[in-house]
C-alpha atoms as a PDB file:
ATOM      1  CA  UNK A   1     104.055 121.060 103.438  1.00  0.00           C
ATOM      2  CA  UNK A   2     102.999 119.046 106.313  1.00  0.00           C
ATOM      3  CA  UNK A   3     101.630 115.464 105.679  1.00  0.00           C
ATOM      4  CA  UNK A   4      98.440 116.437 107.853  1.00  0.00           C
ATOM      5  CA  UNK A   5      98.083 119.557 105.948  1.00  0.00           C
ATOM      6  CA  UNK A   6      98.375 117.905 102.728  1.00  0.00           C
ATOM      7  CA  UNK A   7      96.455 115.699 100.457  1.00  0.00           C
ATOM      8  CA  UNK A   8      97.837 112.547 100.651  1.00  0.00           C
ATOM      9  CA  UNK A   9      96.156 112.157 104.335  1.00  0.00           C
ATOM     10  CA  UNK A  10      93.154 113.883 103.926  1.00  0.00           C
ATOM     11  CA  UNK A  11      89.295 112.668 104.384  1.00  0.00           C
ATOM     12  CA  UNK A  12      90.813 108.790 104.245  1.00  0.00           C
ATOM     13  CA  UNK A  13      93.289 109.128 106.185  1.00  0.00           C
ATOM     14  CA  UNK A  14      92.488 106.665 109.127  1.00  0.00           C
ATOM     15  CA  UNK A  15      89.513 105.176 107.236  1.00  0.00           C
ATOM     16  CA  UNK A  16      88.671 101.401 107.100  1.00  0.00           C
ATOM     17  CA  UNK A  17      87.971 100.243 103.108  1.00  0.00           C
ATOM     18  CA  UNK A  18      84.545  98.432 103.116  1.00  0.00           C
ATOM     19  CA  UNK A  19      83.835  95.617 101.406  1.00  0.00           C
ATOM     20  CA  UNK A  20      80.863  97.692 100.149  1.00  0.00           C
ATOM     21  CA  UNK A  21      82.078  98.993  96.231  1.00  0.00           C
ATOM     22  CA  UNK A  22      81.110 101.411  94.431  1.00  0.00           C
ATOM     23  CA  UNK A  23      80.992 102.054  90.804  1.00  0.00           C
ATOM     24  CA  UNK A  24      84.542 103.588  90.941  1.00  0.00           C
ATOM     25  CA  UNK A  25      85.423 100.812  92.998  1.00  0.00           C
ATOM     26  CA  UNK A  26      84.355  97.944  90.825  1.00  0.00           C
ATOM     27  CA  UNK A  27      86.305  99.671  87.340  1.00  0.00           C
ATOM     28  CA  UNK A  28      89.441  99.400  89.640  1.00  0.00           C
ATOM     29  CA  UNK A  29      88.692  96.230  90.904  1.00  0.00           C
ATOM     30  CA  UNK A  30      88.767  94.559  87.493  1.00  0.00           C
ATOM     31  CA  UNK A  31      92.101  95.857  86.742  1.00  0.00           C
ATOM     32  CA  UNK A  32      93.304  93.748  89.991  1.00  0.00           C
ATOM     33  CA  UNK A  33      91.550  90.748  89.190  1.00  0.00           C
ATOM     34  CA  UNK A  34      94.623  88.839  88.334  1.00  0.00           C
ATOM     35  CA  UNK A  35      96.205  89.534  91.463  1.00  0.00           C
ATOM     36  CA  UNK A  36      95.305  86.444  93.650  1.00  0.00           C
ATOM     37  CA  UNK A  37      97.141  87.819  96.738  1.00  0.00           C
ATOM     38  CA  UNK A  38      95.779  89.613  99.932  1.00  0.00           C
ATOM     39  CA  UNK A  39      96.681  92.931  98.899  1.00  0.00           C
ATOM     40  CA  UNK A  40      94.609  92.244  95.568  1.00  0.00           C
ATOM     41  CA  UNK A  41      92.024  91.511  97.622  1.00  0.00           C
ATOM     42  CA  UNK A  42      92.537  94.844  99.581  1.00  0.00           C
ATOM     43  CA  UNK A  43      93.733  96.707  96.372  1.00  0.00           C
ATOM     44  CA  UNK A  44      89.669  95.368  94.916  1.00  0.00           C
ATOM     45  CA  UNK A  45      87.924  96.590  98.219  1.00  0.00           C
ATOM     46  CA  UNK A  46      87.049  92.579  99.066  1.00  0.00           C
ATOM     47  CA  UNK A  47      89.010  93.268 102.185  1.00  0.00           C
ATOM     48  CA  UNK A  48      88.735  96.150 104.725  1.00  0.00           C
ATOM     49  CA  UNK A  49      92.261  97.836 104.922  1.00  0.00           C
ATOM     50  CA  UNK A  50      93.064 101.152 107.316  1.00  0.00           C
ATOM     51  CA  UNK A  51      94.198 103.549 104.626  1.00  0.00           C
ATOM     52  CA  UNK A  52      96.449 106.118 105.597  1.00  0.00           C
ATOM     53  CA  UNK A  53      97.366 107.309 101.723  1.00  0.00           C
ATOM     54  CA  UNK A  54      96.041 106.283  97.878  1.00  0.00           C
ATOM     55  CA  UNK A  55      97.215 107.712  95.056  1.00  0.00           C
ATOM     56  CA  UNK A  56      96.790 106.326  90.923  1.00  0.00           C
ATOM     57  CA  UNK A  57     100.269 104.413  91.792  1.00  0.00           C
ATOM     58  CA  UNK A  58     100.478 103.084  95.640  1.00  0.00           C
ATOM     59  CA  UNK A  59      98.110 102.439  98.346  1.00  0.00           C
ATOM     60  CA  UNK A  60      99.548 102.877 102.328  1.00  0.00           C
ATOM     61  CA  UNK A  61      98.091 101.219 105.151  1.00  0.00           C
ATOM     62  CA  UNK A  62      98.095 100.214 108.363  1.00  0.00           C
ATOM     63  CA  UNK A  63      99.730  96.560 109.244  1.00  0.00           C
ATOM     64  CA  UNK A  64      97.113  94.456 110.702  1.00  0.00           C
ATOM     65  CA  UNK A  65     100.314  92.684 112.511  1.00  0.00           C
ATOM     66  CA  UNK A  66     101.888  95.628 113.724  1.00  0.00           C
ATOM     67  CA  UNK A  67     105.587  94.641 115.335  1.00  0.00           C
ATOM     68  CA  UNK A  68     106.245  98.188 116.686  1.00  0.00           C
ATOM     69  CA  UNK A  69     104.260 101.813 117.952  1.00  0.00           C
ATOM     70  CA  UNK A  70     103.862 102.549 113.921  1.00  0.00           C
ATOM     71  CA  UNK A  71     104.063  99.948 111.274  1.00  0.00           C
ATOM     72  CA  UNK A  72     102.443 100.518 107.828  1.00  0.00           C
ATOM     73  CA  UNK A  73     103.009  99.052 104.512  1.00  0.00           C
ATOM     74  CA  UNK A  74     102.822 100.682 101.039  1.00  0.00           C
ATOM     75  CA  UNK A  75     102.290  98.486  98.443  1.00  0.00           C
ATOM     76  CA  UNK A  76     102.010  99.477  94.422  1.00  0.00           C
ATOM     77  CA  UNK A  77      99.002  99.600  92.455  1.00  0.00           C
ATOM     78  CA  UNK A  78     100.784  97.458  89.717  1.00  0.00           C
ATOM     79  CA  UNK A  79     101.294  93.432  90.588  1.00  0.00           C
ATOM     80  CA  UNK A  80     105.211  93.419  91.599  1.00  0.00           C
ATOM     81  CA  UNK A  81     105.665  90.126  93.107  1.00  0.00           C
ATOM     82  CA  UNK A  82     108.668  91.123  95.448  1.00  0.00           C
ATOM     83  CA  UNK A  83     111.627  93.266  95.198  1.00  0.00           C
ATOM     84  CA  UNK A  84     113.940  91.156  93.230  1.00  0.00           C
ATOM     85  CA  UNK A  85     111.656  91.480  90.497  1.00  0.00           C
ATOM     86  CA  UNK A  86     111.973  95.389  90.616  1.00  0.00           C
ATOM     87  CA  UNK A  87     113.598  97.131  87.230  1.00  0.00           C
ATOM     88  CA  UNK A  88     115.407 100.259  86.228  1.00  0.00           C
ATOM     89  CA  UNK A  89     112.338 101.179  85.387  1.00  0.00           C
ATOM     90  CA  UNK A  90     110.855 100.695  88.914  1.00  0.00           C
ATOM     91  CA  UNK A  91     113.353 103.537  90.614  1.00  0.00           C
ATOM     92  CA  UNK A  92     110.620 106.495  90.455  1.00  0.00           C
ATOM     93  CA  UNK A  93     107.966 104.017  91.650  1.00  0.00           C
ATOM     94  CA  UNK A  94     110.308 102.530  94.887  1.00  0.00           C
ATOM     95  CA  UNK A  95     111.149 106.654  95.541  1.00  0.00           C
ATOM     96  CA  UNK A  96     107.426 107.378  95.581  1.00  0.00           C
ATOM     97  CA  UNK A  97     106.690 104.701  98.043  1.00  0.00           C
ATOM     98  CA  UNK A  98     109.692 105.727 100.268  1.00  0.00           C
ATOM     99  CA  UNK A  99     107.871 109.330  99.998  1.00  0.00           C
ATOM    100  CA  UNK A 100     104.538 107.757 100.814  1.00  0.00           C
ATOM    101  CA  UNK A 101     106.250 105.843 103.635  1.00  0.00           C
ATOM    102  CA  UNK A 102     108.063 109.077 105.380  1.00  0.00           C
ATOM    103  CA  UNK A 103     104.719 111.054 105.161  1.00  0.00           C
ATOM    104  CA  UNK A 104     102.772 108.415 106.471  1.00  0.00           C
ATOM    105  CA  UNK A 105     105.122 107.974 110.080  1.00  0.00           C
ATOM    106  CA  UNK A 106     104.564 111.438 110.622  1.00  0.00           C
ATOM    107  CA  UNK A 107     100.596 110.525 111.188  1.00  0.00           C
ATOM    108  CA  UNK A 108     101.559 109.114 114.489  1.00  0.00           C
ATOM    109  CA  UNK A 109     104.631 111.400 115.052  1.00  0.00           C
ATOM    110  CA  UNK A 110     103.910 114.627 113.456  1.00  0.00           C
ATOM    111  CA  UNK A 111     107.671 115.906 114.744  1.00  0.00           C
ATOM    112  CA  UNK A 112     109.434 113.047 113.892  1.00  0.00           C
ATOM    113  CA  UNK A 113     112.834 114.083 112.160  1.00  0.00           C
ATOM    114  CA  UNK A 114     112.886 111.028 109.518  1.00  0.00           C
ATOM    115  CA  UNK A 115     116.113 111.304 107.867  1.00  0.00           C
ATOM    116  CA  UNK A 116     117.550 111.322 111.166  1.00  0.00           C
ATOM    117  CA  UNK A 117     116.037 108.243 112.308  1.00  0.00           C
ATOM    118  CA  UNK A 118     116.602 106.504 108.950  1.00  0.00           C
ATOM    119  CA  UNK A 119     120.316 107.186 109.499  1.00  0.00           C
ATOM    120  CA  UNK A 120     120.387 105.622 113.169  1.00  0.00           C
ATOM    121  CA  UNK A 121     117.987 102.687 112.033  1.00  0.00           C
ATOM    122  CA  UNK A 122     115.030 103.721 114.424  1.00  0.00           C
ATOM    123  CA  UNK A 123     112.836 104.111 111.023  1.00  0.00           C
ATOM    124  CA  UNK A 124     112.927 101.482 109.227  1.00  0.00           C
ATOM    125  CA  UNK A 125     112.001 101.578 105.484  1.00  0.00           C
ATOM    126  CA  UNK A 126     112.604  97.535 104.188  1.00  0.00           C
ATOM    127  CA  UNK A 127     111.075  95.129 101.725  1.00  0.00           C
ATOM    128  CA  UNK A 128     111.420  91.130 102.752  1.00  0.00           C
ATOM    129  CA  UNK A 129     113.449  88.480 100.479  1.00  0.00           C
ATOM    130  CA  UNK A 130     112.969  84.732 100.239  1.00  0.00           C
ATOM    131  CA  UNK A 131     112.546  83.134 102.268  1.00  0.00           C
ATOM    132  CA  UNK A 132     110.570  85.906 104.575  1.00  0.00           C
ATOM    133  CA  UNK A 133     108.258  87.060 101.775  1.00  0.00           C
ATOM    134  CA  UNK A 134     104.856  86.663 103.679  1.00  0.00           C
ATOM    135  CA  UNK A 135     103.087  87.824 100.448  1.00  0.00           C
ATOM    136  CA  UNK A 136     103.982  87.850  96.743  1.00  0.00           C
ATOM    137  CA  UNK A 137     102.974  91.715  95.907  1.00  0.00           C
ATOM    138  CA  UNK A 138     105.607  93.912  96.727  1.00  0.00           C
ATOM    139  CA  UNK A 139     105.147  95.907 100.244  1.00  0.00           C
ATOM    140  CA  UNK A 140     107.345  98.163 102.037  1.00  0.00           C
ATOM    141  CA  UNK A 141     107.548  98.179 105.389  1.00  0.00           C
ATOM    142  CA  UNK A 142     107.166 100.903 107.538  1.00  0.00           C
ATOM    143  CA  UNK A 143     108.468 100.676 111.246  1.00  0.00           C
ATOM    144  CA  UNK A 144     108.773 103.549 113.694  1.00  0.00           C
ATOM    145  CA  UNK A 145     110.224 102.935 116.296  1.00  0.00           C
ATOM    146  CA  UNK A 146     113.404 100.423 116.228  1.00  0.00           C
ATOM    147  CA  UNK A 147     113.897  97.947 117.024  1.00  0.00           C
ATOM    148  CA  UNK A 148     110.446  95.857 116.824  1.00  0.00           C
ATOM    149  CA  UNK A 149     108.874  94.980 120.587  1.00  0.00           C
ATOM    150  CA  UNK A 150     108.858  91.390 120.500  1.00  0.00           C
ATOM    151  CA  UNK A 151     112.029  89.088 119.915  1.00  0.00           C
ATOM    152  CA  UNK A 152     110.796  87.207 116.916  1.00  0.00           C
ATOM    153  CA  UNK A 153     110.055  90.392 115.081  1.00  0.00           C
ATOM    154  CA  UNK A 154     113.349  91.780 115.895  1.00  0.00           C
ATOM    155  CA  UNK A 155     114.643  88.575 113.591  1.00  0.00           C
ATOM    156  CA  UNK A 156     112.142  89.070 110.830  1.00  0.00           C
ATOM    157  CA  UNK A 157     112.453  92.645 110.782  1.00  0.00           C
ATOM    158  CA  UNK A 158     115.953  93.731 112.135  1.00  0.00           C
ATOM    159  CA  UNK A 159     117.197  97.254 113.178  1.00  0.00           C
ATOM    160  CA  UNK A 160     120.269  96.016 111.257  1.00  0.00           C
ATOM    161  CA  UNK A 161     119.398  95.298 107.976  1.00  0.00           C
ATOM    162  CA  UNK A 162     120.055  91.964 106.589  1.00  0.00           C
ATOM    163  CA  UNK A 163     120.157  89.885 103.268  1.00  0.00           C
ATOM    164  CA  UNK A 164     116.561  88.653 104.174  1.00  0.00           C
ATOM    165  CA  UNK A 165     115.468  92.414 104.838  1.00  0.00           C
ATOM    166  CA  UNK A 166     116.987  95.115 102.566  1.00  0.00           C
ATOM    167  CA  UNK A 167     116.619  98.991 103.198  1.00  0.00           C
ATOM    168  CA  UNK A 168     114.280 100.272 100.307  1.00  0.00           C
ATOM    169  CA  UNK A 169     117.539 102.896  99.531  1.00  0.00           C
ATOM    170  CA  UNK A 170     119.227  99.602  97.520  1.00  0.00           C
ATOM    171  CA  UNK A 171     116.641  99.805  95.075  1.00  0.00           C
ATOM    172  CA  UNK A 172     116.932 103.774  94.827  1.00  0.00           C
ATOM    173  CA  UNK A 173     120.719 103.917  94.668  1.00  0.00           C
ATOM    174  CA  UNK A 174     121.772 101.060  92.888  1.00  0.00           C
ATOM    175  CA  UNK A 175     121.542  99.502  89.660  1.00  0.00           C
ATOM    176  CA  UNK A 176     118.603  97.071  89.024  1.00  0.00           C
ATOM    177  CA  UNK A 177     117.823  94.631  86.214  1.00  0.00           C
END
């Protein structure tokens, strides 16, 4: 099935959150009350987000910062401070968000072949270690296409990845706590 043509990118896709909650809204909220970060703020509607995707388990949306043409981040439902705090447990969750992350390129580039571009590093699919963690709630980075257009971005978020910048595949295919 297409990502267009499905329901993960249907009547939100490309819609701003408001800061105006509803009744569903405000239930959820409370459940994210604890989480003091910007995507908890986003995640409790008291800051607008583009949302590409939302699903019970992971929200996608559009980097305000953007380093390249497409640059999204998809961040999980549940507080996870940052990836070394990821579990066994936490291997269906990280595959989810790699799924969310693939559909949510092909928004801007509906032909994109993504396991092609994964393979040559043009799509990049990475969560930030210490000490580039920008904020402590888990994200994964979406960046289409390699390598990012300005130099410092390039260092932050390299076509190569690096200790500071790990491919989201080394918490699908390894071991974890």
């Amino acid at each position: 099935m297409s990502p267009l043509s499905s329901p993960w990118f249907g009547p939100r896709a490309n819609h701003s959150r408001s800061s105006t909650a509803t009744d569903s809204d405000l239930s959820a909220s409370s459940s994210h009350a604890s989480n003091k970060t910007v995507f908890g703020a986003i995640l409790r509607n008291e800051l607008p987000a583009t949302i590409l995707y939302e699903d019970e388990r992971v929200l996608c949306f559009r980097d305000i910062r953007p380093v390249s043409k497409h640059h999204s981040l998809v961040i999980p439902k549940r507080h996870i401070a940052h990836s070394g705090a990821l579990t066994r447990d936490d291997r269906d969750l990280v595959q989810h968000m790699e799924n969310v992350a693939c559909n949510a390129v092909k928004v801007d580039f509906p032909n994109l072949n993504v396991e092609e571009c994964r393979q040559t590093n043009e799509l990049s699919l990475g969560f930030h270690r210490w000490p580039c963690l920008s904020v402590h709630h888990l994200h994964l980075h979406t960046i289409y296409p390699m390598p990012c257009q300005h130099w410092w971005y390039r260092v932050i978020h390299p076509r190569e990845y690096s200790w500071w910048y790990r491919p989201s595949t080394d918490f699908t295919e390894t071991k974890t706590k």
